[in-house]
PDB file of N, CA and C in Angstrom:
ATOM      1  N   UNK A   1      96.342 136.897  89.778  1.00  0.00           N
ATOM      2  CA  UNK A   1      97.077 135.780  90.350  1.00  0.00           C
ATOM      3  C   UNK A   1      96.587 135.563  91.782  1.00  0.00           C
ATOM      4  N   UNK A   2      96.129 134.207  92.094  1.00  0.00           N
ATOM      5  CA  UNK A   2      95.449 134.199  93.429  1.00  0.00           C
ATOM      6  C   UNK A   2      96.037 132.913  93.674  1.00  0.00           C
ATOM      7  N   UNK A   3      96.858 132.914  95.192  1.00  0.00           N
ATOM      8  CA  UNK A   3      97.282 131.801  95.670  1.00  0.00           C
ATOM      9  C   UNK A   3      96.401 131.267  96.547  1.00  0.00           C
ATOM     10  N   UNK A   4      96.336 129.932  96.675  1.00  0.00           N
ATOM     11  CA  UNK A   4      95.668 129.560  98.009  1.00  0.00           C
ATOM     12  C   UNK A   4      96.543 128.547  98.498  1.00  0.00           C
ATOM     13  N   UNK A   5      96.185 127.567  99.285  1.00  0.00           N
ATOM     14  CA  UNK A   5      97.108 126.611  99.966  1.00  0.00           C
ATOM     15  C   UNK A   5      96.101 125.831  99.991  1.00  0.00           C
ATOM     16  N   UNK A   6      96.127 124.173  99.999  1.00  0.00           N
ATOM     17  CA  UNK A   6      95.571 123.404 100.369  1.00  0.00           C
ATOM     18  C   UNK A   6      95.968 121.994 101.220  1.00  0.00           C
ATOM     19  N   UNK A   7      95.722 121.296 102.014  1.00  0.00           N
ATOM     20  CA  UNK A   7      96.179 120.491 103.059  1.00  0.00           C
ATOM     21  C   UNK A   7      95.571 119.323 103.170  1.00  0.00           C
ATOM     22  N   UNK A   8      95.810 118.066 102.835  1.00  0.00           N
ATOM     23  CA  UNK A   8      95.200 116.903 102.646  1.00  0.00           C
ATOM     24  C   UNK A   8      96.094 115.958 103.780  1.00  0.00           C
ATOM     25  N   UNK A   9      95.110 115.284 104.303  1.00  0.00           N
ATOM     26  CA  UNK A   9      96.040 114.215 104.817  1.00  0.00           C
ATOM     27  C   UNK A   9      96.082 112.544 104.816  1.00  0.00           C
ATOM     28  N   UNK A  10      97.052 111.879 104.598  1.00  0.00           N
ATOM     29  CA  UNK A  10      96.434 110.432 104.555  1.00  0.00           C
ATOM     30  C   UNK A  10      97.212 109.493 106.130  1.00  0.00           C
ATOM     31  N   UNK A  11      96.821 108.710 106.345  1.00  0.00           N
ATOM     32  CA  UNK A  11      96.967 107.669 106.855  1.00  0.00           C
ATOM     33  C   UNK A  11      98.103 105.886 106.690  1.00  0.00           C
ATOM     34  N   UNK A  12      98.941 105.524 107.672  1.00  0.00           N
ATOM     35  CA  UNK A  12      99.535 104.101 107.259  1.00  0.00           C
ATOM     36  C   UNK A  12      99.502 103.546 108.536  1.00  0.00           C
ATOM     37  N   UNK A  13      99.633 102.652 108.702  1.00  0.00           N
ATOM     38  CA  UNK A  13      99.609 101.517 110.204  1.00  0.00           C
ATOM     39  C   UNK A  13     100.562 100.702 109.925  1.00  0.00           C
ATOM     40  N   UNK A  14     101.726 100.980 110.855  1.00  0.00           N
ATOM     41  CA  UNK A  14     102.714 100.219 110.862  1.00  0.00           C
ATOM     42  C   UNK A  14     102.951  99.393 112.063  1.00  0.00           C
ATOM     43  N   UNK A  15     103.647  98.496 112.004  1.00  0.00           N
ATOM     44  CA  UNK A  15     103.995  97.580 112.951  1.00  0.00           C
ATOM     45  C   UNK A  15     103.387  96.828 114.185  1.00  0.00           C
ATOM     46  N   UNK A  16     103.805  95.742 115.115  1.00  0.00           N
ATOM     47  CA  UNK A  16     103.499  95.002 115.644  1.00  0.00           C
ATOM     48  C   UNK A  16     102.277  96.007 116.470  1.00  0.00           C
ATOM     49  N   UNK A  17     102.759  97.238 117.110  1.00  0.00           N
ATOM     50  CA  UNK A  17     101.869  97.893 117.926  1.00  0.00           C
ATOM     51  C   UNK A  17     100.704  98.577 116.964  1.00  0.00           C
ATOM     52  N   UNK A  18     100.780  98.928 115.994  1.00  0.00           N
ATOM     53  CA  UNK A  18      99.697  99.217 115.306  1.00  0.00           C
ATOM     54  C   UNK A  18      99.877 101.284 115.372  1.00  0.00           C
ATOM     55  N   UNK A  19     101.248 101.473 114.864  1.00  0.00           N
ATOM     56  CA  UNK A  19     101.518 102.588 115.103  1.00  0.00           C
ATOM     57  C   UNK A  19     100.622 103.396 113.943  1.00  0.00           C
ATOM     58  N   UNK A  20     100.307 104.412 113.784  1.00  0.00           N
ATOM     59  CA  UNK A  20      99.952 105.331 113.117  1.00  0.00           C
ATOM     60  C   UNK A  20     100.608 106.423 112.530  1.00  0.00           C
ATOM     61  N   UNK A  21     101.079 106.742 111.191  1.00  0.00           N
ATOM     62  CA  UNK A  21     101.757 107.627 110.994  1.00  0.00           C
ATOM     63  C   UNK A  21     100.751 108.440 110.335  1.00  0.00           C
ATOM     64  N   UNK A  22     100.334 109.205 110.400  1.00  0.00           N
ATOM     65  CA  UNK A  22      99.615 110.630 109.552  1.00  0.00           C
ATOM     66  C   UNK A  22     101.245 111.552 109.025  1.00  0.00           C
ATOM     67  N   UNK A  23     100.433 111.541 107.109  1.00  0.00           N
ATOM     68  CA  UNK A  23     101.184 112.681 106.609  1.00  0.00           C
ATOM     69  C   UNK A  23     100.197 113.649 106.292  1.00  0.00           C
ATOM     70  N   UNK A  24     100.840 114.495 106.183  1.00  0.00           N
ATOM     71  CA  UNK A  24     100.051 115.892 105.897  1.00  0.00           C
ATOM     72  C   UNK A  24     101.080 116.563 104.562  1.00  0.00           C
ATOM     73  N   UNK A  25      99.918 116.859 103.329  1.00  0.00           N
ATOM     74  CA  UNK A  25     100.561 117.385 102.420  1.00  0.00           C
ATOM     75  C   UNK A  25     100.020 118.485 102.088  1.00  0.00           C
ATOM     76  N   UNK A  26     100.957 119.864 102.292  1.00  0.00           N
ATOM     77  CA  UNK A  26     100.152 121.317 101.871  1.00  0.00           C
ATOM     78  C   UNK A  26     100.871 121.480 100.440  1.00  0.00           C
ATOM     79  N   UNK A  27      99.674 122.124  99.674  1.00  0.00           N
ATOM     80  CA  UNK A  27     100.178 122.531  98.253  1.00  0.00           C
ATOM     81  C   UNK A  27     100.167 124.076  98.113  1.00  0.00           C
ATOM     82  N   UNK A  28     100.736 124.466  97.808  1.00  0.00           N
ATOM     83  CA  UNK A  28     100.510 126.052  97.355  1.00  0.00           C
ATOM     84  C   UNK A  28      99.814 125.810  95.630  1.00  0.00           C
ATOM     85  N   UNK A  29      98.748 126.783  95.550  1.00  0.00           N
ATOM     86  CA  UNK A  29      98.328 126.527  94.151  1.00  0.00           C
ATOM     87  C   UNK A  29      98.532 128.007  93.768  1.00  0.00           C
ATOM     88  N   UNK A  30      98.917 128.135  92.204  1.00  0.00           N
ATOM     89  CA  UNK A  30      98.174 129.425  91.599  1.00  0.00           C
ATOM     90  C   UNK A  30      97.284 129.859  90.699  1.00  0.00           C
ATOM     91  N   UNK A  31      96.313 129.982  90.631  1.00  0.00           N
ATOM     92  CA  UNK A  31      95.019 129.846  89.919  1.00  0.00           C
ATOM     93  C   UNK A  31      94.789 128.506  89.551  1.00  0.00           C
ATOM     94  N   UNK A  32      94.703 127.895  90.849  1.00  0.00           N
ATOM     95  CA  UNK A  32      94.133 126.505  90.374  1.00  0.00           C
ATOM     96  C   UNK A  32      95.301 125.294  89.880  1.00  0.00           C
ATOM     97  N   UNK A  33      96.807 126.056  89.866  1.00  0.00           N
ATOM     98  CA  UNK A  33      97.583 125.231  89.078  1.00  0.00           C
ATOM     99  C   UNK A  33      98.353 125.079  90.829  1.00  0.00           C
ATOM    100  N   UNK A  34      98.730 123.911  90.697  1.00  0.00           N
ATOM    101  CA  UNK A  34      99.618 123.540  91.726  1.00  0.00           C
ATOM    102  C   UNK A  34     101.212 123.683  91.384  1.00  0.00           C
ATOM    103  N   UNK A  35     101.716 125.017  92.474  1.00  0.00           N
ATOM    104  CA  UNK A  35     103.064 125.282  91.965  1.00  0.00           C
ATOM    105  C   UNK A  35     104.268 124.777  92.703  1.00  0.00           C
ATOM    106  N   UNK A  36     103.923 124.055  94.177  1.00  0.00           N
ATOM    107  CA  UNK A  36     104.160 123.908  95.109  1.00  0.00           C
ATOM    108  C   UNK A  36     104.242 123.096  95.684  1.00  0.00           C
ATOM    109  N   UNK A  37     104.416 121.845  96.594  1.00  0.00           N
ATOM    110  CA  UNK A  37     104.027 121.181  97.808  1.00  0.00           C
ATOM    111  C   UNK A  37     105.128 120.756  98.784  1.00  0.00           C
ATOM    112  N   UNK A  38     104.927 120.097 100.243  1.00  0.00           N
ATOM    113  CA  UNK A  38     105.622 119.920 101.177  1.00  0.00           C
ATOM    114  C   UNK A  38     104.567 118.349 101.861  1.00  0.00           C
ATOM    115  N   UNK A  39     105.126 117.579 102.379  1.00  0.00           N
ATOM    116  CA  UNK A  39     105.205 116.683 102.990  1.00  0.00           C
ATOM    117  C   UNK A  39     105.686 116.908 104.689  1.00  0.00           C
ATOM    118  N   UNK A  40     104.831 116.495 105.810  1.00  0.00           N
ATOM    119  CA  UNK A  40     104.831 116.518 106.829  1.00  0.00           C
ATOM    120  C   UNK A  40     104.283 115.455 107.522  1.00  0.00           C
ATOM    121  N   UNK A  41     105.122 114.404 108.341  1.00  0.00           N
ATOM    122  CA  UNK A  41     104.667 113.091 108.629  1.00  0.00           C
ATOM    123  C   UNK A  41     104.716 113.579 110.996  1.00  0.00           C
ATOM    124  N   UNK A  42     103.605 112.784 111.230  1.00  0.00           N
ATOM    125  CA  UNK A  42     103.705 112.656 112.620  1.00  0.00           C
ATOM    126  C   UNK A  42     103.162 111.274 112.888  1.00  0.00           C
ATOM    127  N   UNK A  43     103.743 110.779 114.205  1.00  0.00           N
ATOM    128  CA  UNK A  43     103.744 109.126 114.604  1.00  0.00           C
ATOM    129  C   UNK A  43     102.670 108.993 115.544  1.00  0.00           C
ATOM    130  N   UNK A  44     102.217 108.510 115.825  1.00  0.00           N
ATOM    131  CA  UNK A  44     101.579 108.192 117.156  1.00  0.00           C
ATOM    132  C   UNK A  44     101.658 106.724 117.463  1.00  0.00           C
ATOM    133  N   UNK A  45     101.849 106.147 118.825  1.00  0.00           N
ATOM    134  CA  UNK A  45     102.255 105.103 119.238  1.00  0.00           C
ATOM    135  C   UNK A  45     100.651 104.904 119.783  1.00  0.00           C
ATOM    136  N   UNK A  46     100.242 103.670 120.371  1.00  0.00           N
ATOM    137  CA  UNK A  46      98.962 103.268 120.910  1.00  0.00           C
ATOM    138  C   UNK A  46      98.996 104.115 122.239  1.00  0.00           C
ATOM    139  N   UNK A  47     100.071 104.077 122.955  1.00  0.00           N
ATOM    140  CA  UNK A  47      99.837 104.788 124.119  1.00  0.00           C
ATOM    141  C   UNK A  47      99.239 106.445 123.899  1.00  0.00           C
ATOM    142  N   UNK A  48      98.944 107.010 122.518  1.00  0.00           N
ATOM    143  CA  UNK A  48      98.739 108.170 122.566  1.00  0.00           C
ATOM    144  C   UNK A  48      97.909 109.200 122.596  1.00  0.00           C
ATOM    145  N   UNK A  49      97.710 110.179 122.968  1.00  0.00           N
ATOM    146  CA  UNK A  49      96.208 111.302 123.311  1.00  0.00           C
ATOM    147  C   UNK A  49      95.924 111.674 121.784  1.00  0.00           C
ATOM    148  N   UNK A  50      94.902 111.237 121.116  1.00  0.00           N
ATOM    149  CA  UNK A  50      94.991 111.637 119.907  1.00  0.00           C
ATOM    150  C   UNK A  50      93.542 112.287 119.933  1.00  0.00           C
ATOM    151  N   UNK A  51      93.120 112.583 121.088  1.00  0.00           N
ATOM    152  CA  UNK A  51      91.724 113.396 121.359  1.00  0.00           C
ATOM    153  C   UNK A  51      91.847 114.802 120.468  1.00  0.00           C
ATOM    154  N   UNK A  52      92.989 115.366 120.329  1.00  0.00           N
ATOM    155  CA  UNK A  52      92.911 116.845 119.293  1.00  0.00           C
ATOM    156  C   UNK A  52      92.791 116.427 118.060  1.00  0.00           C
ATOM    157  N   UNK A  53      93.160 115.207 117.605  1.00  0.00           N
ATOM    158  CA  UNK A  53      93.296 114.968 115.943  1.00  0.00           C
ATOM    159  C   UNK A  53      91.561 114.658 115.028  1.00  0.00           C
ATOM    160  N   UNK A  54      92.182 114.722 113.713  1.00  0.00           N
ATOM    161  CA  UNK A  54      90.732 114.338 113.150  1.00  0.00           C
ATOM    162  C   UNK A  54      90.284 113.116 113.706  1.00  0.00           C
ATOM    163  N   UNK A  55      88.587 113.379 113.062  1.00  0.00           N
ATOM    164  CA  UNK A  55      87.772 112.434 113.643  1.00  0.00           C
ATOM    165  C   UNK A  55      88.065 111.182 112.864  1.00  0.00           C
ATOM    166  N   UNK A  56      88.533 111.222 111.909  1.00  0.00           N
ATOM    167  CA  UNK A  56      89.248 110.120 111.167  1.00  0.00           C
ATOM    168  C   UNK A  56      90.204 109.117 111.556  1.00  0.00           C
ATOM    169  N   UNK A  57      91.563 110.402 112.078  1.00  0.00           N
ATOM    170  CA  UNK A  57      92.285 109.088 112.783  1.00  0.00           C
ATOM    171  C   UNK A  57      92.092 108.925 114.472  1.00  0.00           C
ATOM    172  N   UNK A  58      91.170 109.600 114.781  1.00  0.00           N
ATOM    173  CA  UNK A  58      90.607 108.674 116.030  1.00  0.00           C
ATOM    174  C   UNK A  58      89.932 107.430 115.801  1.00  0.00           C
ATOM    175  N   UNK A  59      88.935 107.671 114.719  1.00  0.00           N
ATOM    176  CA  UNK A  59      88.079 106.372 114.577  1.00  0.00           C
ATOM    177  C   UNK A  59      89.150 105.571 113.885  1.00  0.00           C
ATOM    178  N   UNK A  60      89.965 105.376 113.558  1.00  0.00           N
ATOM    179  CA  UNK A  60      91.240 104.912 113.301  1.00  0.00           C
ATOM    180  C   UNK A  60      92.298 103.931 114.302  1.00  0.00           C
ATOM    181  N   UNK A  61      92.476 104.673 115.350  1.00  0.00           N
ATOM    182  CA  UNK A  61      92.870 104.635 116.694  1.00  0.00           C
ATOM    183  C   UNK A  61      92.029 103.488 117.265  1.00  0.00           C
ATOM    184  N   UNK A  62      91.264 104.198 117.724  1.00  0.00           N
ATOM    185  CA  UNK A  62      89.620 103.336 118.360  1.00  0.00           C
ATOM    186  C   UNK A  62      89.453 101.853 117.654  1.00  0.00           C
ATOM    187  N   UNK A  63      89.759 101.838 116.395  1.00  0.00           N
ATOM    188  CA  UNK A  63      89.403 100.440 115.780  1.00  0.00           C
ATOM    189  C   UNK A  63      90.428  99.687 116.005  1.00  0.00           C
ATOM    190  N   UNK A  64      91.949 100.236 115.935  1.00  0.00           N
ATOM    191  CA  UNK A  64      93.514  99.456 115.701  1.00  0.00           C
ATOM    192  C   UNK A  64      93.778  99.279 116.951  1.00  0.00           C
ATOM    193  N   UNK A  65      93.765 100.178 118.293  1.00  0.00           N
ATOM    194  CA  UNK A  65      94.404  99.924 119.380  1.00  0.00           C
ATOM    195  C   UNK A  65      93.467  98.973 120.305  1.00  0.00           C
ATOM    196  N   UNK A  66      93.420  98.040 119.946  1.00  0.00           N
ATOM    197  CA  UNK A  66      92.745  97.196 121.035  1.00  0.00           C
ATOM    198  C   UNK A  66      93.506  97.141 122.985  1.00  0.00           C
ATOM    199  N   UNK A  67      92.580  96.864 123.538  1.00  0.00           N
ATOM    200  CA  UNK A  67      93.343  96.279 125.028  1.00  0.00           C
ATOM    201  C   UNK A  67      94.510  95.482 124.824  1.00  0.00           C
ATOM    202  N   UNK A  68      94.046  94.454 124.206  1.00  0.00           N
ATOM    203  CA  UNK A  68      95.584  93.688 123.869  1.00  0.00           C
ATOM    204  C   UNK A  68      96.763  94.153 123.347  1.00  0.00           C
ATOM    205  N   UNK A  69      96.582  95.239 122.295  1.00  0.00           N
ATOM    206  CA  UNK A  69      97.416  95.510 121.861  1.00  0.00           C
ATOM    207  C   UNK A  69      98.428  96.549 122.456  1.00  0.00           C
ATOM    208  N   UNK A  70      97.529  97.702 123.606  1.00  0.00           N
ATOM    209  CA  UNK A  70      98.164  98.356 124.408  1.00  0.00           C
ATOM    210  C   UNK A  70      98.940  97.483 125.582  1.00  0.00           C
ATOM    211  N   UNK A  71      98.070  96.729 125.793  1.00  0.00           N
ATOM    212  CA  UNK A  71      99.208  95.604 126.941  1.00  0.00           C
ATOM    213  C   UNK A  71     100.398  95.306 126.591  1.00  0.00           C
ATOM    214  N   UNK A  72     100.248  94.825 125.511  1.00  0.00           N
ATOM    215  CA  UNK A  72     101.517  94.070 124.399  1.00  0.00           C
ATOM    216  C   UNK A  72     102.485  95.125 124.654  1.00  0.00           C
ATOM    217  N   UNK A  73     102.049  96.621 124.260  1.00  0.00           N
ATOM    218  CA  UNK A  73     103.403  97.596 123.963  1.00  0.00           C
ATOM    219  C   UNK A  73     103.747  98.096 125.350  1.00  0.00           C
ATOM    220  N   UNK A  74     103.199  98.104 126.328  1.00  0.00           N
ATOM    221  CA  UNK A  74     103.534  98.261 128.029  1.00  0.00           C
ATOM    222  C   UNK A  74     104.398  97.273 128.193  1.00  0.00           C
ATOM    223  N   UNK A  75     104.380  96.007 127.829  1.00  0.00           N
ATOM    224  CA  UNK A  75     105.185  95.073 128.163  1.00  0.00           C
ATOM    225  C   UNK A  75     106.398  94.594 127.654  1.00  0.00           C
ATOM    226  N   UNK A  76     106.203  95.481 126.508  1.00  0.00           N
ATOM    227  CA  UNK A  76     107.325  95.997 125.545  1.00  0.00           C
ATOM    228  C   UNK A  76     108.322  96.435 126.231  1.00  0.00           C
ATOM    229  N   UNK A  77     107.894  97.831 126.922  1.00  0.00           N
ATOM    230  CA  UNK A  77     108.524  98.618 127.581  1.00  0.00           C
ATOM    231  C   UNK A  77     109.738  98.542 128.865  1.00  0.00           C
ATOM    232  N   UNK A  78     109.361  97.438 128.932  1.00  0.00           N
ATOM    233  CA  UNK A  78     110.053  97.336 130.516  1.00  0.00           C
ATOM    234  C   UNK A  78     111.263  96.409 130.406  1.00  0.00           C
TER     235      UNK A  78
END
């Protein structure tokens, strides 16, 4: 009996600011059979340091958060 874990993640873009939600889904498998899983979601707003994350949802980031669109949500703010 050999467990492993495995961790996939996908991507959605929501709203006017072009928010980013990354989920992250770990599975526990046992011999190959999946006995297990969990769901784990994190947000990121345009204003955000996403320099630690995959190179995925940076190039992600980089394409959705335009100048305009960070202005827009600063001006949101106030």
């Amino acid at each position: 009996m050999a467990l492993t874990k495995e961790t996939t993640e996908d991507y959605e873009v929501r709203g006017e600011f072009k928010t980013i939600q990354k989920r992250t889904r770990t599975a526990i498998m046992e011999d190959g059979v999946e006995i297990s899983y969990k769901y784990h979601r994190t947000s990121f707003m345009c204003d955000a340091d996403v320099s630690a994350e995959s190179d995925e949802l940076k190039a992600l980031a980089g394409a959705l958060w335009t100048d305009e669109i960070k202005a827009s949500y600063e001006a949101s703010k106030v």
